[in-house]
Protein backbone atom coordinates (compact mmCIF):
# COMPACT_ATOMS: atom_id res chain seq x y z
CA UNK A 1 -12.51 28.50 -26.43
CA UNK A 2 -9.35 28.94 -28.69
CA UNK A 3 -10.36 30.84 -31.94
CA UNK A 4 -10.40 27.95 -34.41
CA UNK A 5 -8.37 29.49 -37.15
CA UNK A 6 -5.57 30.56 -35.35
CA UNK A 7 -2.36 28.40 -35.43
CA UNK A 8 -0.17 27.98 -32.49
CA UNK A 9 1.63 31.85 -31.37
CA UNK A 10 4.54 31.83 -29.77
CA UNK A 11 6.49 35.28 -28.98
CA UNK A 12 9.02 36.12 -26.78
CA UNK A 13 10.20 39.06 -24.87
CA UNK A 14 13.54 39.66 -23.34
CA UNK A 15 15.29 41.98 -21.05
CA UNK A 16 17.56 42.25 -18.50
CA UNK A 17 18.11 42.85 -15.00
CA UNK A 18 21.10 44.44 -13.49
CA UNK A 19 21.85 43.73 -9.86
CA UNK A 20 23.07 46.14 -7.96
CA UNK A 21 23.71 47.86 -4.36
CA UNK A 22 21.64 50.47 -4.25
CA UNK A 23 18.96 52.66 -1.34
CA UNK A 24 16.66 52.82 -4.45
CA UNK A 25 16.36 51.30 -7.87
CA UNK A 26 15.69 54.10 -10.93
CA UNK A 27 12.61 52.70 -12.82
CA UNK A 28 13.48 52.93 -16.61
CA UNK A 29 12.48 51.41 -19.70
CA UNK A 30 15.51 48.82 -20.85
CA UNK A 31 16.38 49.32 -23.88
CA UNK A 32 17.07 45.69 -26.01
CA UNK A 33 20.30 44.18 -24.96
CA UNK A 34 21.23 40.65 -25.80
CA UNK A 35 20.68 38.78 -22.12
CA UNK A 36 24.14 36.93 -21.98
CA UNK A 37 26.98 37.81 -20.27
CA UNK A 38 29.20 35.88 -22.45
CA UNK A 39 32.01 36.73 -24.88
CA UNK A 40 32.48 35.41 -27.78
CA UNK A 41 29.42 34.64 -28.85
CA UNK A 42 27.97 35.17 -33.23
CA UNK A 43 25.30 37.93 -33.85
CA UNK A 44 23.30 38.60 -36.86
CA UNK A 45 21.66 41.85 -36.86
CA UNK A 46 18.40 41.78 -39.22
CA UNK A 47 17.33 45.40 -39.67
CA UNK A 48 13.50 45.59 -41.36
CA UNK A 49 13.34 48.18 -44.35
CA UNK A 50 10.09 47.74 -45.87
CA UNK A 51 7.89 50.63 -46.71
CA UNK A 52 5.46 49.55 -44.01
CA UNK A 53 8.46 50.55 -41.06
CA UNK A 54 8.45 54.25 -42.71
CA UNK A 55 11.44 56.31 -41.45
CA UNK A 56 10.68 56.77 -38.19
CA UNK A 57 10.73 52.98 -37.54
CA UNK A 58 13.64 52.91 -39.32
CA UNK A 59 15.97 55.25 -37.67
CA UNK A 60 14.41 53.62 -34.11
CA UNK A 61 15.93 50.51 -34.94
CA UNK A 62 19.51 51.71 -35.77
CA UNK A 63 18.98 53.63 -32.53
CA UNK A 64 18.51 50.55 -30.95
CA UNK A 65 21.13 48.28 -33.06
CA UNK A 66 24.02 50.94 -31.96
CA UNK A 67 22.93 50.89 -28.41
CA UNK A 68 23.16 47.18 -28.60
CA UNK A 69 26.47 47.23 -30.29
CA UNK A 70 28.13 49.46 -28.12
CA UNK A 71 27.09 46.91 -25.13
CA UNK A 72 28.52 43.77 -26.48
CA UNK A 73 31.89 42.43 -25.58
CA UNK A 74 34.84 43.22 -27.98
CA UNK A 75 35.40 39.57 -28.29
CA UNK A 76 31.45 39.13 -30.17
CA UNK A 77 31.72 39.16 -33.54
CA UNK A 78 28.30 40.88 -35.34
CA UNK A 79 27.10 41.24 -38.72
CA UNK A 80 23.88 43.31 -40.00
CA UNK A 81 21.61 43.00 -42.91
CA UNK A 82 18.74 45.41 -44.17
CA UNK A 83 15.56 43.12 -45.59
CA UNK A 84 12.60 43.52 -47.25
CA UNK A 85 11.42 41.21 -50.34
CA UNK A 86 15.42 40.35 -50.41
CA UNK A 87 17.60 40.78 -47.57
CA UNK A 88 21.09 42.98 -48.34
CA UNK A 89 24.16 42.77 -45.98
CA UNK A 90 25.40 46.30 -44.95
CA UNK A 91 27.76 45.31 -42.08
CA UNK A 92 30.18 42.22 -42.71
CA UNK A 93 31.38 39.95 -39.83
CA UNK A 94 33.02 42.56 -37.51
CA UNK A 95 33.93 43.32 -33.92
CA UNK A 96 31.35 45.45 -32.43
CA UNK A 97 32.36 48.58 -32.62
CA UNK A 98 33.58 48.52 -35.75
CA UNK A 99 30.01 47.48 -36.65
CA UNK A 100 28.38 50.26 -34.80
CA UNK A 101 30.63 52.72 -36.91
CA UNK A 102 29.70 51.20 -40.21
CA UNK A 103 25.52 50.74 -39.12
CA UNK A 104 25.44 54.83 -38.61
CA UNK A 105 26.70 55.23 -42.08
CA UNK A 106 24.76 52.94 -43.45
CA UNK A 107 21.26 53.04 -46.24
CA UNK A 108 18.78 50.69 -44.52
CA UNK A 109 17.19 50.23 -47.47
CA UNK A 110 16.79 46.64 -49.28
CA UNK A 111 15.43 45.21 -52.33
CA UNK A 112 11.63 45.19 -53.13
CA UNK A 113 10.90 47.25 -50.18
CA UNK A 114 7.09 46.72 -51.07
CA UNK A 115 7.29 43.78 -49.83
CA UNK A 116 8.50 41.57 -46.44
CA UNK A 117 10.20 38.17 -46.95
CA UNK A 118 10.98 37.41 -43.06
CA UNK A 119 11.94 33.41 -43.79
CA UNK A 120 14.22 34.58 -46.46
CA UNK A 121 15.47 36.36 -44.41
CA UNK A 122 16.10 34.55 -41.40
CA UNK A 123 17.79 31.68 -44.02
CA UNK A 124 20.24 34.74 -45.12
CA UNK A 125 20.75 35.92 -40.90
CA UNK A 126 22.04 31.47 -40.59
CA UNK A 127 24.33 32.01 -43.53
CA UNK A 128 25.67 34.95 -42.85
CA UNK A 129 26.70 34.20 -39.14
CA UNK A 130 29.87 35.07 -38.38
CA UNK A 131 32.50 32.20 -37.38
CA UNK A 132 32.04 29.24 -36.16
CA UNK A 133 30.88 29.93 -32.42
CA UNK A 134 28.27 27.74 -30.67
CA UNK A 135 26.46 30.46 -29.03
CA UNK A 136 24.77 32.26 -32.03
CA UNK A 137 21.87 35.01 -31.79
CA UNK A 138 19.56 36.59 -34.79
CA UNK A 139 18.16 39.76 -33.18
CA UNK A 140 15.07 40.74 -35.53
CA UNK A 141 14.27 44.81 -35.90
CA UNK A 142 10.77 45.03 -37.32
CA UNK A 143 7.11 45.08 -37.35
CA UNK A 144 6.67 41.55 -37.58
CA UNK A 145 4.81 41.72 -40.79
CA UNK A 146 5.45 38.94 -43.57
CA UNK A 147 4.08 39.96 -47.10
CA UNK A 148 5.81 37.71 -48.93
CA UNK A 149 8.29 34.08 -48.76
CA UNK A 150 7.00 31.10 -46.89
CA UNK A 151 5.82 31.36 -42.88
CA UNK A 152 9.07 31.81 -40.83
CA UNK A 153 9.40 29.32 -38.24
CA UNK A 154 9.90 31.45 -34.40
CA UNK A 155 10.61 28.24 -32.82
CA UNK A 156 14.49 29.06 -32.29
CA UNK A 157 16.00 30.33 -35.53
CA UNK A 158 16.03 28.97 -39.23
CA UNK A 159 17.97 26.01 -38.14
CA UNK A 160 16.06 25.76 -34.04
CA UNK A 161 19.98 26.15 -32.91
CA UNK A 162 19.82 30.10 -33.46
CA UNK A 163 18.57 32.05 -30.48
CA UNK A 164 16.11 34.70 -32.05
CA UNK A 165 15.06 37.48 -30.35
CA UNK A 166 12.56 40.10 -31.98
CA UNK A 167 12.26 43.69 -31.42
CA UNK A 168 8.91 45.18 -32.36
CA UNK A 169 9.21 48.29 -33.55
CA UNK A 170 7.45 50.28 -36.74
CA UNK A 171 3.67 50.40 -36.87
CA UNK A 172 2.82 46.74 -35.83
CA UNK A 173 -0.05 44.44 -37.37
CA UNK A 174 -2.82 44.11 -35.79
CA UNK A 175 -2.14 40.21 -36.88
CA UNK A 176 0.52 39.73 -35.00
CA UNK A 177 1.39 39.00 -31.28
CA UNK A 178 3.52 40.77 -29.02
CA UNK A 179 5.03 40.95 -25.37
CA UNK A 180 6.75 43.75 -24.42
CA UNK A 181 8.01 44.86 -20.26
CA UNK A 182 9.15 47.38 -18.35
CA UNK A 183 11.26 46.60 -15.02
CA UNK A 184 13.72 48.31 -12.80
CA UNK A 185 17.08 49.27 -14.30
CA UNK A 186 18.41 48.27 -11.07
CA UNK A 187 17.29 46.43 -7.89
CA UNK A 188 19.44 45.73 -4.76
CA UNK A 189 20.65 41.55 -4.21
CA UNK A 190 17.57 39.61 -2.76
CA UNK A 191 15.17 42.09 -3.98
CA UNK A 192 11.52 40.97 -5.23
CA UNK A 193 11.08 43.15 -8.19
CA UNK A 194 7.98 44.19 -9.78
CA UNK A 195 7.31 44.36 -13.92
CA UNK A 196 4.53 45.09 -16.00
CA UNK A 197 3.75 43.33 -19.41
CA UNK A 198 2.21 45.34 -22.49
CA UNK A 199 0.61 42.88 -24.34
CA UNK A 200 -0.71 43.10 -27.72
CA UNK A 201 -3.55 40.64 -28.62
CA UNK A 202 -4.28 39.93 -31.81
CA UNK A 203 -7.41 37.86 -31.91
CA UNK A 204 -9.79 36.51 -29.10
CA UNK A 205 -9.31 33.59 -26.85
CA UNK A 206 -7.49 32.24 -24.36
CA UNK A 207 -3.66 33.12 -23.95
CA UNK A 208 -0.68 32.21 -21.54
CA UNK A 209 2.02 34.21 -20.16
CA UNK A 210 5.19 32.81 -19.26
CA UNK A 211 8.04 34.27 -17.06
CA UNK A 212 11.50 33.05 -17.39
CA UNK A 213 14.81 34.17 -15.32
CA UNK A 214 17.61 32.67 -16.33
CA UNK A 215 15.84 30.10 -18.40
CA UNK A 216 13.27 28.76 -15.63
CA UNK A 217 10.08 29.21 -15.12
CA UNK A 218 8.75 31.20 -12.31
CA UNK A 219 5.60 32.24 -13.29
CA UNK A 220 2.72 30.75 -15.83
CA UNK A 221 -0.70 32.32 -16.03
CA UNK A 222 -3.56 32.09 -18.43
CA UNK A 223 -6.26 34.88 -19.05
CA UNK A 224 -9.21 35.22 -21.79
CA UNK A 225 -8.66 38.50 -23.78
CA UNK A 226 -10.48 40.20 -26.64
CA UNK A 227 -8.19 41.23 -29.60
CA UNK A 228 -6.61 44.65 -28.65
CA UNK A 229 -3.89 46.16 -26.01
CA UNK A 230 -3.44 45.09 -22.18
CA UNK A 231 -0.93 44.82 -19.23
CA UNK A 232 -0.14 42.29 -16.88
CA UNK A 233 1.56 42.20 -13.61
CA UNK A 234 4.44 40.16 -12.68
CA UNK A 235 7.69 39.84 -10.16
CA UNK A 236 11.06 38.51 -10.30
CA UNK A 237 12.94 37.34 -7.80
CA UNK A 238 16.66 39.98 -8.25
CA UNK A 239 19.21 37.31 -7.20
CA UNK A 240 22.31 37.70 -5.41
CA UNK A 241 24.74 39.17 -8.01
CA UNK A 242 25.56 39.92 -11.68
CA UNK A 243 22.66 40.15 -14.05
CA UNK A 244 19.43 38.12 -14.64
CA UNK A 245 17.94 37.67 -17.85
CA UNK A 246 14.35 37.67 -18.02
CA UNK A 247 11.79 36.30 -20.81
CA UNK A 248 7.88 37.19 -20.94
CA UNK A 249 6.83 34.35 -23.50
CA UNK A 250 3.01 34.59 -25.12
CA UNK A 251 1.26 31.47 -26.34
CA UNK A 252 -2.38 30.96 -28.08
């Protein structure tokens, strides 16, 4: 039985896959990385600066934003915005790594930092996207926790033509969902690779994992879980060449 209370969860998980000829594939955690290969495309950075990320969370998520940045093509244009009860832009429309040099100088601090307005600012990551590309991405730094504003909408971006991608970071709610995974930095063409899931429950009932390469489905299972931490098993098939991008996607 589905906890009665609860409204419909949905929260996705990305990483990806590098394929490569090699004896032996280095297990490693992946760091984020936006999953498509494509230049060109429009990124909003959304960088969490509530009290409730403290410092630690804080500095994590530049960590991560300039190891994103310094990935993307030259041809991506980014932009990055602190937000708390008010979102704040610190990085106008750039190239990359022109953004990556002005996010290490950068205060993440925003207004009202008491208090966490995500749909506000989601609506500020739409309006703020740079140029007029059809291939747009809001990646979300945070804890996930909304204090303030109306319920954000996870469904695909303020508009549901953004791709939005969330990285959980800071001390995370026990309210709120999550679906993390660890896989092989590497794995040789052909090669069935093995993952593992950290899941973060936030309520009892029954749940369903999802795995996605490349946008299809190759894997849905359900399992009953009380509220708290688990992992789950999966594989991926590794392809013939380039990269795969994978999804882990939790529903209620």
């Amino acid at each position: 039985m589905k906890h009665p209370s609860r409204t419909r969860t949905q929260v996705r998980g990305f990483l990806v896959l590098r394929l490569v000829a090699l004896a032996a594939a280095a297990l490693a955690v992946l760091d984020p990385r936006l999953p498509l290969p494509a230049s060109g495309r429009a990124i909003v950075m959304l960088m969490d600066g509530s009290d409730s990320m403290g410092s630690a969370g804080r500095s994590r998520a530049r960590e991560l934003a300039l190891a994103m940045l310094r990935d993307l093509p030259a041809g991506d244009r980014v932009a990055v915005a602190a937000f708390a009860g008010s979102p704040r832009l610190l990085v106008p429309e750039s190239a990359p790594a022109v953004a990556a040099r002005l996010l290490e100088g950068a205060t993440l601090e925003a207004p009202a930092p008491g208090t966490t307005d995500l749909a506000t600012a989601l609506a500020f990551a739409a309006s703020a996207m740079p140029g007029n590309s059809s291939d747009r991405s809001i990646v979300l730094f945070g804890d996930g926790r909304a204090t303030s504003g109306a319920v954000p909408d996870a469904r695909g971006g303020p508009d549901g033509r953004i791709a939005l991608f969330a990285v959980p970071l800071g001390e995370r709610s026990g309210a709120i969902a999550s679906a993390s995974a660890r896989l092989p930095l590497s794995a040789r063409p052909g090669e069935s690779v093995a993952g593992t899931a950290a899941i973060v429950v936030p309520a009892p009932g029954d749940w369903e994992l999802e795995t996605r390469v490349d946008g299809r489905v190759v894997d849905t299972r359900s399992f009953t879980a009380e509220a708290g931490e688990r992992t789950e098993a999966f594989r991926v098939e590794a392809g013939t060449d380039g990269q795969r991008r994978v999804d882990l996607i939790l529903r209620d």
